[in-house]
PDB file of N, CA and C in Angstrom:
ATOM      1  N   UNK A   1      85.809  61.631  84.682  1.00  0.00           N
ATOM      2  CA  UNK A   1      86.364  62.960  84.537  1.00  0.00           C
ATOM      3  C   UNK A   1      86.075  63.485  83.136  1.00  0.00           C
ATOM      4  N   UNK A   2      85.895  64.588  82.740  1.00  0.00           N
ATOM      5  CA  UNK A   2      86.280  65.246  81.631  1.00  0.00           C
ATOM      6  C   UNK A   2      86.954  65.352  80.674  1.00  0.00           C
ATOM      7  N   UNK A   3      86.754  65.732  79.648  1.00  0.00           N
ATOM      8  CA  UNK A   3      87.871  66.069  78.893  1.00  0.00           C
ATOM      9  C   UNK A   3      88.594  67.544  79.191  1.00  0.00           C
ATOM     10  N   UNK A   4      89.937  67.282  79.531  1.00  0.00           N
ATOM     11  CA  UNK A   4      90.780  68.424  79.691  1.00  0.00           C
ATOM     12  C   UNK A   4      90.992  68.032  81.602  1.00  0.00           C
ATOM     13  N   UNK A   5      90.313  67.497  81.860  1.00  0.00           N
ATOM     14  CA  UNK A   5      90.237  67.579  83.672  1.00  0.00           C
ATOM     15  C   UNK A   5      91.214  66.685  84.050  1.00  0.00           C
ATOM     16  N   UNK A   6      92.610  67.022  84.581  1.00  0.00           N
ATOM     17  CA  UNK A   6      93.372  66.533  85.170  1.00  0.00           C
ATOM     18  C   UNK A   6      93.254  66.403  86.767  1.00  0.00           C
ATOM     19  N   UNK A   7      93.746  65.365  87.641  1.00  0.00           N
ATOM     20  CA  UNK A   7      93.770  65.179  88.804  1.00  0.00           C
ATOM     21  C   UNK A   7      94.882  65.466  89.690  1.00  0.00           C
ATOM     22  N   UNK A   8      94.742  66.297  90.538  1.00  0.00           N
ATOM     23  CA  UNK A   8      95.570  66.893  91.585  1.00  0.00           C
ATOM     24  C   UNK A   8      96.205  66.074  92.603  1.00  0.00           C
ATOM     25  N   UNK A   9      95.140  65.929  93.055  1.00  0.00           N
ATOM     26  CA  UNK A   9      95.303  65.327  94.575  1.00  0.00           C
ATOM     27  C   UNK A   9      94.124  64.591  94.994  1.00  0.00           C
ATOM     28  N   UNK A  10      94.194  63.297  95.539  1.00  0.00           N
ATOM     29  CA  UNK A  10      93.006  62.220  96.289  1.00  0.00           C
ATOM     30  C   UNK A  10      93.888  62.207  97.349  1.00  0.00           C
ATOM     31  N   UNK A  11      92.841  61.908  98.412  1.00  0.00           N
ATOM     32  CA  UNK A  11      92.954  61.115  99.791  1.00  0.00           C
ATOM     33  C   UNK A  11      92.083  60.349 100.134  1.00  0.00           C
ATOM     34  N   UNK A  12      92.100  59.242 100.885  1.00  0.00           N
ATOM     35  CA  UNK A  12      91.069  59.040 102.085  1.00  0.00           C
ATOM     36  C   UNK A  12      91.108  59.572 102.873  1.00  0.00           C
ATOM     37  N   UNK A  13      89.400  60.214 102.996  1.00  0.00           N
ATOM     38  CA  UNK A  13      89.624  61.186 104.388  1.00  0.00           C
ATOM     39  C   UNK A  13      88.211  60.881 104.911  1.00  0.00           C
ATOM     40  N   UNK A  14      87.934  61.588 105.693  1.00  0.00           N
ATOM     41  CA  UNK A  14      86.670  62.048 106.677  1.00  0.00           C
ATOM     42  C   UNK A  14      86.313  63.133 106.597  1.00  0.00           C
ATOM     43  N   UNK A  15      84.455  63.512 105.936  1.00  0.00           N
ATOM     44  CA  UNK A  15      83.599  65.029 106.169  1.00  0.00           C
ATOM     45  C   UNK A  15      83.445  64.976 107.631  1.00  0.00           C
ATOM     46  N   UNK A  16      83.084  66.481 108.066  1.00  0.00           N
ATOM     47  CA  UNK A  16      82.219  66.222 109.428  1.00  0.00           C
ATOM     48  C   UNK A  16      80.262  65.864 109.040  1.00  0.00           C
ATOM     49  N   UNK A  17      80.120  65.894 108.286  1.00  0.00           N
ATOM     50  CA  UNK A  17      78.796  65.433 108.086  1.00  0.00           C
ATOM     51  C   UNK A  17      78.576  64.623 107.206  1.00  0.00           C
ATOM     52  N   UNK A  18      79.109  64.268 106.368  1.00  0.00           N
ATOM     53  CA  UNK A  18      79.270  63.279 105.130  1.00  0.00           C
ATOM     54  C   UNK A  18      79.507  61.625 105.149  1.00  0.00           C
ATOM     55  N   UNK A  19      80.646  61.773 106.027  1.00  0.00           N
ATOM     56  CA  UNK A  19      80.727  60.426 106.679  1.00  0.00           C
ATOM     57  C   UNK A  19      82.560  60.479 106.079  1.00  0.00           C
ATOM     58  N   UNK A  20      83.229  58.696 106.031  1.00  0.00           N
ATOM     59  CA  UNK A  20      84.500  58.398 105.384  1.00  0.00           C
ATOM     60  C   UNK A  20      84.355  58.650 103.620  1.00  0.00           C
ATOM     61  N   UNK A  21      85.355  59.015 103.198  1.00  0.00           N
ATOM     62  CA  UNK A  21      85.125  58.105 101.702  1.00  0.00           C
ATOM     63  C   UNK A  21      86.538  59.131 101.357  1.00  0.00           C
ATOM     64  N   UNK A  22      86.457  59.318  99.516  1.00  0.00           N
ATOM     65  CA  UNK A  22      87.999  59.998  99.051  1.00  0.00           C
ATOM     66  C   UNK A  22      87.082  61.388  98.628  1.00  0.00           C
ATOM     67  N   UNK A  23      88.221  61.699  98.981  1.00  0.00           N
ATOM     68  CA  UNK A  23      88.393  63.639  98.182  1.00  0.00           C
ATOM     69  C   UNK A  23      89.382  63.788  97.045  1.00  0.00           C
ATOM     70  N   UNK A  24      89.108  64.342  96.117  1.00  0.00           N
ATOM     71  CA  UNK A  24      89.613  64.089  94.546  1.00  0.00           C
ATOM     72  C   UNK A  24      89.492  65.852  94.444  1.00  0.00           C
ATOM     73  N   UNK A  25      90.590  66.597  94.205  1.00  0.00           N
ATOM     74  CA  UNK A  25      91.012  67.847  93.259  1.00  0.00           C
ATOM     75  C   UNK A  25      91.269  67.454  92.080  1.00  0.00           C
ATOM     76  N   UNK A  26      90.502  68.523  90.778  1.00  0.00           N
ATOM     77  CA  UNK A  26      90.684  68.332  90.142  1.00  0.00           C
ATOM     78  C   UNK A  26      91.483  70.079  89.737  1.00  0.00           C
ATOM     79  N   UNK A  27      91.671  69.699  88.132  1.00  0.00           N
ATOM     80  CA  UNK A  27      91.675  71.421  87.915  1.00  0.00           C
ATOM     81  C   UNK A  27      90.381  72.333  87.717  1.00  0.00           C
ATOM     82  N   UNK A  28      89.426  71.106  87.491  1.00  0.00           N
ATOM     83  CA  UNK A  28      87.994  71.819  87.517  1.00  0.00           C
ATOM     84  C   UNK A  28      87.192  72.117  88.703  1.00  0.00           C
ATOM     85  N   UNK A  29      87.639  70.830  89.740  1.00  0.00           N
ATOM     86  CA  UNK A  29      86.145  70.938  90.576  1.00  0.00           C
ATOM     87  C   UNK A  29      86.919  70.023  91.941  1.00  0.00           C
ATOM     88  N   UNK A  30      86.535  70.302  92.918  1.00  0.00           N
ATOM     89  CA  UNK A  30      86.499  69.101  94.264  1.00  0.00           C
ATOM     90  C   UNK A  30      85.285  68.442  93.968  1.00  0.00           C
ATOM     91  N   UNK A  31      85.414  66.833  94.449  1.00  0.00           N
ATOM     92  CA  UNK A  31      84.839  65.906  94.452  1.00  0.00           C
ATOM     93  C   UNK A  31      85.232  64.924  95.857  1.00  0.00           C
ATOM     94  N   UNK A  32      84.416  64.427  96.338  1.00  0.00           N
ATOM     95  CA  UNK A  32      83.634  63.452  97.193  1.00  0.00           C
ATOM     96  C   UNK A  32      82.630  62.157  97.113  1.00  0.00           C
ATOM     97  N   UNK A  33      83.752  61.118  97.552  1.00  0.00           N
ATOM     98  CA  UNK A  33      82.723  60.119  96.798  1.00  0.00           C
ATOM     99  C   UNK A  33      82.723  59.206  98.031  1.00  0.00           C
ATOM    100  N   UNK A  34      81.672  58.642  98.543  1.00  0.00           N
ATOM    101  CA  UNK A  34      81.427  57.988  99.873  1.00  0.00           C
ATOM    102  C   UNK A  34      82.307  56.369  99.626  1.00  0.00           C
ATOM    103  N   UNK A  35      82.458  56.189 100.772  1.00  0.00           N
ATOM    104  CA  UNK A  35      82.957  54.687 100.314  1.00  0.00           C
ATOM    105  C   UNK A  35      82.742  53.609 101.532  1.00  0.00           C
ATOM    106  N   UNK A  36      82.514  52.416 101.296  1.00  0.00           N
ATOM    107  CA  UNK A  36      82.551  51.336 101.954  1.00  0.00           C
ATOM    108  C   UNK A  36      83.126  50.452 102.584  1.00  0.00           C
ATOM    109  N   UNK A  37      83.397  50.338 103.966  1.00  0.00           N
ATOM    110  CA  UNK A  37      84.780  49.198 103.719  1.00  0.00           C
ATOM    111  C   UNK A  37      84.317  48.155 104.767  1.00  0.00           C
ATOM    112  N   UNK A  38      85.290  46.690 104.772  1.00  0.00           N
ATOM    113  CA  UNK A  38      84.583  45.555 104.777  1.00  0.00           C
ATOM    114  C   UNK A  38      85.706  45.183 105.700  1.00  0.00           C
ATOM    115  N   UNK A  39      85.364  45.084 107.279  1.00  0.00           N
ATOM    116  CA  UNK A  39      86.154  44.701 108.073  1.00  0.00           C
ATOM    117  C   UNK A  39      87.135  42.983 107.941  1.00  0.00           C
ATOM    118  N   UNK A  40      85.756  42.277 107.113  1.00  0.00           N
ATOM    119  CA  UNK A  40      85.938  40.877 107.154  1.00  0.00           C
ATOM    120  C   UNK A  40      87.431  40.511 106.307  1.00  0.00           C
ATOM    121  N   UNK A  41      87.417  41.505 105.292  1.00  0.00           N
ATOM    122  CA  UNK A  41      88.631  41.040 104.425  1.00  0.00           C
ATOM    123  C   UNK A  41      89.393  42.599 103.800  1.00  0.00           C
ATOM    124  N   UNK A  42      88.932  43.504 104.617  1.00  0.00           N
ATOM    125  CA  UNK A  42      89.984  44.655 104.795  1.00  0.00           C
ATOM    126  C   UNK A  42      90.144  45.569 103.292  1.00  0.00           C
ATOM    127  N   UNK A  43      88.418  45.240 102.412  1.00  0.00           N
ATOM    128  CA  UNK A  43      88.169  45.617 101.349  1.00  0.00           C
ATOM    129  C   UNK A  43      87.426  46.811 101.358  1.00  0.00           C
ATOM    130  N   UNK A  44      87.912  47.907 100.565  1.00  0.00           N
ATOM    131  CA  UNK A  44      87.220  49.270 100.233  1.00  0.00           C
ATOM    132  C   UNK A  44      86.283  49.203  99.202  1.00  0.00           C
ATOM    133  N   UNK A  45      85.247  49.944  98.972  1.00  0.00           N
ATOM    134  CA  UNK A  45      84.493  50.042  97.975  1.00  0.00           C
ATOM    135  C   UNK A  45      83.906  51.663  97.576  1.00  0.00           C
ATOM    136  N   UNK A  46      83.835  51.571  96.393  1.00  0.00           N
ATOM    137  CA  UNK A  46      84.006  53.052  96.189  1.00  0.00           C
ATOM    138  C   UNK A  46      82.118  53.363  96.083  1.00  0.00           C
ATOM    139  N   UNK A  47      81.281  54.616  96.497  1.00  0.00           N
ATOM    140  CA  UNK A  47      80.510  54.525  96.494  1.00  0.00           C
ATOM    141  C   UNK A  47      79.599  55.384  95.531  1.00  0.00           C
ATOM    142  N   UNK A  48      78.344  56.355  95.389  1.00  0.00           N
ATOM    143  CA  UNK A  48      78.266  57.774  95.189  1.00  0.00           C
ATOM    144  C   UNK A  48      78.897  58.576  95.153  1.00  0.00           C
ATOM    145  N   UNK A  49      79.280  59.415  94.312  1.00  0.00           N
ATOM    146  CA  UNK A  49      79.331  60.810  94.151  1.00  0.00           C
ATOM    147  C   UNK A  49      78.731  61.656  95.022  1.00  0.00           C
ATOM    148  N   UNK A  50      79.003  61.951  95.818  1.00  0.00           N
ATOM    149  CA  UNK A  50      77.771  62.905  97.120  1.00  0.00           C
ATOM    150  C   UNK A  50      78.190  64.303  97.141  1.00  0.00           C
ATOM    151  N   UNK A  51      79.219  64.481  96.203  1.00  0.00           N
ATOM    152  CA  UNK A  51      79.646  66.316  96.263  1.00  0.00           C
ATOM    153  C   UNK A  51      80.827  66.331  95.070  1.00  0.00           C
ATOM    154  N   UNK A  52      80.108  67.379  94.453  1.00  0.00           N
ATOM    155  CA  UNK A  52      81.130  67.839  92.800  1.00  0.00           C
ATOM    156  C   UNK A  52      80.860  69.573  92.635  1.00  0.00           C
ATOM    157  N   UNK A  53      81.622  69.883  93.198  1.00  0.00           N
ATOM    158  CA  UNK A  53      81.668  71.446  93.451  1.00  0.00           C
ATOM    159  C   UNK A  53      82.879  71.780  92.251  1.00  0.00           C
ATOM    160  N   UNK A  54      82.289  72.768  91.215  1.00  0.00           N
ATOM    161  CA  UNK A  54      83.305  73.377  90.541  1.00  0.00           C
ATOM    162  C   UNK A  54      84.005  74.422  91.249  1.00  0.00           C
ATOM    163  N   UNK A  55      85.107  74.555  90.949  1.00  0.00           N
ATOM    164  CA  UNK A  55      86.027  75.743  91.580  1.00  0.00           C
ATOM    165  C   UNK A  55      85.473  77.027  91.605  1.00  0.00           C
ATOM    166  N   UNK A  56      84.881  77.501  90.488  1.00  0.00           N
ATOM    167  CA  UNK A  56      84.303  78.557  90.839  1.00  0.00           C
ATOM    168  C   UNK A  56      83.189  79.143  91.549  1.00  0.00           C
ATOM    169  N   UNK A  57      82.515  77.492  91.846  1.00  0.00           N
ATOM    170  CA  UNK A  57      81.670  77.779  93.159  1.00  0.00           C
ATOM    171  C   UNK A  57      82.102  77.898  94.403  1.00  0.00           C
ATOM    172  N   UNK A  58      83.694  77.768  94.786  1.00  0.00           N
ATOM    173  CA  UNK A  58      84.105  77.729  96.319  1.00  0.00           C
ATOM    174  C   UNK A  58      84.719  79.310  96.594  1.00  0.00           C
ATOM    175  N   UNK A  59      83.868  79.525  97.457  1.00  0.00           N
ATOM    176  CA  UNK A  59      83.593  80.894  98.162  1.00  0.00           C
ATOM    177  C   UNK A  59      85.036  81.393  99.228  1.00  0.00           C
ATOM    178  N   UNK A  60      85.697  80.111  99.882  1.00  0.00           N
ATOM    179  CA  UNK A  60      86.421  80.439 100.662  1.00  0.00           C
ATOM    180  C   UNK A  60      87.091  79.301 101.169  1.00  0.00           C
ATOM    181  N   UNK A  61      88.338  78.956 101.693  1.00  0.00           N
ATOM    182  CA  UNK A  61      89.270  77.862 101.846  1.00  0.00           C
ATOM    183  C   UNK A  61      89.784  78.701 103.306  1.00  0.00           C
ATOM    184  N   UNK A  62      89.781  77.805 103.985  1.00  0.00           N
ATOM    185  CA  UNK A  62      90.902  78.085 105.387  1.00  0.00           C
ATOM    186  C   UNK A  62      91.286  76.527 106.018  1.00  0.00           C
ATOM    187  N   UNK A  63      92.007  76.402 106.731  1.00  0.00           N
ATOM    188  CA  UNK A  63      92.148  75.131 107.534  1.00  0.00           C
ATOM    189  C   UNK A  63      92.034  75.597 109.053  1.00  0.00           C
ATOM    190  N   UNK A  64      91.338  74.336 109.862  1.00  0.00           N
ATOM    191  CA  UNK A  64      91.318  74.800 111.521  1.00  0.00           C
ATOM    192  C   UNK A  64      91.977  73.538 112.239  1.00  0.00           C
ATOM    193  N   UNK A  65      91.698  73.909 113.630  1.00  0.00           N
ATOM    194  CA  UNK A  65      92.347  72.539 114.315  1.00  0.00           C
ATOM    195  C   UNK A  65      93.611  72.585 115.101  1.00  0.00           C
ATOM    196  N   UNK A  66      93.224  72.241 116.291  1.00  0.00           N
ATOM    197  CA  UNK A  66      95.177  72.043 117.031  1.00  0.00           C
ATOM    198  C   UNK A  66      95.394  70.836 116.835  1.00  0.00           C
ATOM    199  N   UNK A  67      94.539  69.406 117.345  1.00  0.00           N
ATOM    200  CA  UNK A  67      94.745  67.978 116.993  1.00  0.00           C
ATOM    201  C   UNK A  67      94.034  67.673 115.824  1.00  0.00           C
ATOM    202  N   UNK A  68      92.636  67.508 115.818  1.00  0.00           N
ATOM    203  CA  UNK A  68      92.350  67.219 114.494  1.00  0.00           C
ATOM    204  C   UNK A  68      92.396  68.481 113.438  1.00  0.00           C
ATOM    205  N   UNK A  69      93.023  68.335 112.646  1.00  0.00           N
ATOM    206  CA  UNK A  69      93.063  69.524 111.560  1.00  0.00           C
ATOM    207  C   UNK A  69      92.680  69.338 110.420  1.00  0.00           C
ATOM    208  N   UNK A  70      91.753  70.451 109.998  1.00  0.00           N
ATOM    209  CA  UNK A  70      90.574  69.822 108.642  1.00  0.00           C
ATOM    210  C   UNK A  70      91.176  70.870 107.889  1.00  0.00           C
ATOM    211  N   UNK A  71      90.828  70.908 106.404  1.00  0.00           N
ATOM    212  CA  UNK A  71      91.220  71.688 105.302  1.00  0.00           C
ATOM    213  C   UNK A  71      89.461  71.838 105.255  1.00  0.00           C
ATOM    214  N   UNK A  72      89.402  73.110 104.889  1.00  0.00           N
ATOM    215  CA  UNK A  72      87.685  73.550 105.240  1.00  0.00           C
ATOM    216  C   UNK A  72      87.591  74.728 104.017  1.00  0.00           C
ATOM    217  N   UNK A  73      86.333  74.477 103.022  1.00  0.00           N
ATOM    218  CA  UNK A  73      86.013  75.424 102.103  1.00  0.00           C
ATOM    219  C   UNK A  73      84.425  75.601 102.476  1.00  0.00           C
ATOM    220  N   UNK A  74      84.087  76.766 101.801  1.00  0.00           N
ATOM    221  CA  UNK A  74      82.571  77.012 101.416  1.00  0.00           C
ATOM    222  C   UNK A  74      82.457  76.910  99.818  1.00  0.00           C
ATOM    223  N   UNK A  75      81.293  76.274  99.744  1.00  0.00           N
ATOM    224  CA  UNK A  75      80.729  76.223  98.600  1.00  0.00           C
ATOM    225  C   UNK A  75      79.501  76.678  98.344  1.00  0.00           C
ATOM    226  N   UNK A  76      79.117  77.429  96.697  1.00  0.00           N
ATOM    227  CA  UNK A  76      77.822  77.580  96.721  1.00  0.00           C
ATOM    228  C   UNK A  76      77.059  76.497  96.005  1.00  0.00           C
ATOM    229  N   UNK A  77      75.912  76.364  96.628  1.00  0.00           N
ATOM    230  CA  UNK A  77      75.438  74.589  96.075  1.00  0.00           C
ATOM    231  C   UNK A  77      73.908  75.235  95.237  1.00  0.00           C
ATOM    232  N   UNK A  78      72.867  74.107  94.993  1.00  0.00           N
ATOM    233  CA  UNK A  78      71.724  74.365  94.558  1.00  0.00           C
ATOM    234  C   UNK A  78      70.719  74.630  96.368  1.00  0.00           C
ATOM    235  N   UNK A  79      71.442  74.155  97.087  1.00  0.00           N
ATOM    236  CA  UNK A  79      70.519  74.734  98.439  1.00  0.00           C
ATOM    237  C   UNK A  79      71.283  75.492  99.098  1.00  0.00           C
ATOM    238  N   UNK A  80      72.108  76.219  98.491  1.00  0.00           N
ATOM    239  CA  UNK A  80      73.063  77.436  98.992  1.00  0.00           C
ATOM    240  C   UNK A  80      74.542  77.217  99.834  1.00  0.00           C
ATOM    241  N   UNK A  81      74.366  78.306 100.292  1.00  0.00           N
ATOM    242  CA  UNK A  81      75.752  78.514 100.536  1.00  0.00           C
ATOM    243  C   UNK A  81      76.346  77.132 101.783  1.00  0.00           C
ATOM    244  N   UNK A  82      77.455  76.108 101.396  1.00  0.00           N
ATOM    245  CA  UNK A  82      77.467  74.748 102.261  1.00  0.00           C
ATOM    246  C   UNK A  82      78.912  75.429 102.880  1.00  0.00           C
ATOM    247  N   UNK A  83      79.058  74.853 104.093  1.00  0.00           N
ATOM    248  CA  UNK A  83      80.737  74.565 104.496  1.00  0.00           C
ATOM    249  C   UNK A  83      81.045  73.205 104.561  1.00  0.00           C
ATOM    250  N   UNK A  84      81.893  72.783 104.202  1.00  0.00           N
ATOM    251  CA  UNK A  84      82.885  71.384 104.822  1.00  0.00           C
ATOM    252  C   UNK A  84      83.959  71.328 105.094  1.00  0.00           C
ATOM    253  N   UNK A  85      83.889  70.221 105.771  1.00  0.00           N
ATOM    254  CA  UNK A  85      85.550  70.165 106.802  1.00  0.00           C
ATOM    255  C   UNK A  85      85.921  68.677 106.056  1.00  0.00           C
ATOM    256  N   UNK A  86      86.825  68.575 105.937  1.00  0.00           N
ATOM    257  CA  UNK A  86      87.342  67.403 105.724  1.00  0.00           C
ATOM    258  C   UNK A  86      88.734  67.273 106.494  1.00  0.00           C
ATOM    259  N   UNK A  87      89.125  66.193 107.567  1.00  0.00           N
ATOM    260  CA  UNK A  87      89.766  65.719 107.918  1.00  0.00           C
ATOM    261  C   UNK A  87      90.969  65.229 107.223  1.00  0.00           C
ATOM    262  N   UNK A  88      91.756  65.768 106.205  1.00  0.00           N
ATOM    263  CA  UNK A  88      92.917  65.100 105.697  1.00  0.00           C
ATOM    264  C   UNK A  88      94.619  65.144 106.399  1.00  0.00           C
ATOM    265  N   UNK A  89      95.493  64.452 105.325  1.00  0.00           N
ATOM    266  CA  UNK A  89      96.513  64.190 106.207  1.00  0.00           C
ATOM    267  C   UNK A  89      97.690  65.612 106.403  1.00  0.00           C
ATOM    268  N   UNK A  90      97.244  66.483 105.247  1.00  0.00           N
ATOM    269  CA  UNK A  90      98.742  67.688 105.545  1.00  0.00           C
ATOM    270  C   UNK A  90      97.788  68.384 105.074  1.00  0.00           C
ATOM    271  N   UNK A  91      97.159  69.172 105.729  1.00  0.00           N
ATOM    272  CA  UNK A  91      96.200  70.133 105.473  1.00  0.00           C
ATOM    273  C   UNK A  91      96.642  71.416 104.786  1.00  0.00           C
ATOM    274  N   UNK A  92      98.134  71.908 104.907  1.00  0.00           N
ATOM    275  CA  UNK A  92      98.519  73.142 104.450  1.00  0.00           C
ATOM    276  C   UNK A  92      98.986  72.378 103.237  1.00  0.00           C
ATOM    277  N   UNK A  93      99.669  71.433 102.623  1.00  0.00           N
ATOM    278  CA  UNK A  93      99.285  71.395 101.153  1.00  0.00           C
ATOM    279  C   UNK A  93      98.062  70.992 100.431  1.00  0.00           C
ATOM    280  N   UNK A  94      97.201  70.397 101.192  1.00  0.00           N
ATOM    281  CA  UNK A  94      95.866  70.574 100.633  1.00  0.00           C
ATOM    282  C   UNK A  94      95.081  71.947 100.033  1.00  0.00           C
ATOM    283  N   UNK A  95      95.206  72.689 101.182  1.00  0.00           N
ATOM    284  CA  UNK A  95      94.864  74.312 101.209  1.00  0.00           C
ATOM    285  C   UNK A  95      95.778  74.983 100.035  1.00  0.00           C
ATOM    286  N   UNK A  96      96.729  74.558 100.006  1.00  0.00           N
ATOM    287  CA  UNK A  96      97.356  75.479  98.886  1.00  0.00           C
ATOM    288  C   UNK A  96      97.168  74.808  97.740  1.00  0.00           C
ATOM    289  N   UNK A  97      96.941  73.546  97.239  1.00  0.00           N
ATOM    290  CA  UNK A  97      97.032  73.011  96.101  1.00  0.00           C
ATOM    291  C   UNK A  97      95.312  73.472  95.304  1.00  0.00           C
ATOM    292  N   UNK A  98      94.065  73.773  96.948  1.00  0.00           N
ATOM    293  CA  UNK A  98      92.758  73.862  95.972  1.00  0.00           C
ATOM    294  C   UNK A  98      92.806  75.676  95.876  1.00  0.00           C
ATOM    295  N   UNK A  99      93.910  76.134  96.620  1.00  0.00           N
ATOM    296  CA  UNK A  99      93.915  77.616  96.156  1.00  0.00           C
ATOM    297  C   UNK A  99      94.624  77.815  94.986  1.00  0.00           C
ATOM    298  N   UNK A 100      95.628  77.320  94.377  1.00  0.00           N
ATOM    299  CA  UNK A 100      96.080  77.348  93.582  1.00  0.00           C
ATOM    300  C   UNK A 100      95.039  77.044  92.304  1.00  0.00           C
ATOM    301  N   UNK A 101      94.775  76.040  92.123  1.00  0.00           N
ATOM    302  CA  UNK A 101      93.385  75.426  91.585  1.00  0.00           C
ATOM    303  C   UNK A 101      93.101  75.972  91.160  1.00  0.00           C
ATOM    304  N   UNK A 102      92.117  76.966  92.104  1.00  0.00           N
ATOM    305  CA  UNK A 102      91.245  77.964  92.003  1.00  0.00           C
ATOM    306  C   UNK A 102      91.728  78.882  91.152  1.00  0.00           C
ATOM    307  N   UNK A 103      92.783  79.472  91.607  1.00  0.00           N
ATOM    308  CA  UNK A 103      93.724  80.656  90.694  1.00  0.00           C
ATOM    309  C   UNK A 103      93.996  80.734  89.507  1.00  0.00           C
ATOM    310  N   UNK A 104      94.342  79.161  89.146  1.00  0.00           N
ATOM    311  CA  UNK A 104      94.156  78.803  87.702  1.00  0.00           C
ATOM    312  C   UNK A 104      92.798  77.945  86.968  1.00  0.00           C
ATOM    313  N   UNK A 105      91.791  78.504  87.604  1.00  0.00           N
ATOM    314  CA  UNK A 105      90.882  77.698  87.015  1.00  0.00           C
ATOM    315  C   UNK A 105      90.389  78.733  85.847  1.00  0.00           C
ATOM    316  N   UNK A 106      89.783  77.284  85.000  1.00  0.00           N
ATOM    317  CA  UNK A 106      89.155  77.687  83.098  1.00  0.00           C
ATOM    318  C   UNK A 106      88.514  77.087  83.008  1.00  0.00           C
ATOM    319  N   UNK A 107      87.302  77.993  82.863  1.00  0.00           N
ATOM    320  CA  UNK A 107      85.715  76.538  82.064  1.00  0.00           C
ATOM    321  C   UNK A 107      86.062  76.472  80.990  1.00  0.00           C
TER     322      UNK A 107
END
């Protein structure tokens, strides 16, 4: 992390295209980092970095879903405009904690 970059909120969750791993709010940026886990002895491993979106690149936040319910932003990337879904556990404080975020974000 940064200097000045405090941490919000992690989960383990699930992208729809990304695969398992954690989602990390910061006050700067969402982050995504893939992870590993090891049936044999019930061990996680943390993997890549596969997504570090600053706040002021996310275009738009909504959540969808009747059973599975994802907390879902757009981002603008270096190959443009991305969506993701991520599968987490209380999606309406997720949604409000990276809108908030956002609201108070400072480079």
């Amino acid at each position: 992390m940064e200097e000045g970059e405090k941490r919000i909120k992690q989960e383990d969750c699930s992208e729809d295209v990304l695969g398992s791993g954690i989602l990390t709010l910061t006050n700067k940026r969402l982050a995504f980092d893939k992870t590993r886990a090891r049936m044999m002895d019930f061990s996680k491993h943390m993997g890549d970095t596969i997504l570090n979106v600053t706040l002021d690149n996310v275009t738009k936040t909504w959540k969808e879903g009747l059973l599975m319910k994802k907390v879902c932003f757009n981002a603008k990337t270096d190959d443009g405009d991305k969506t993701y879904k991520f599968g987490v556990f209380n999606t309406k404080n997720w949604l409000k904690s990276i809108d908030d975020a956002i609201a108070n974000y400072e480079n």
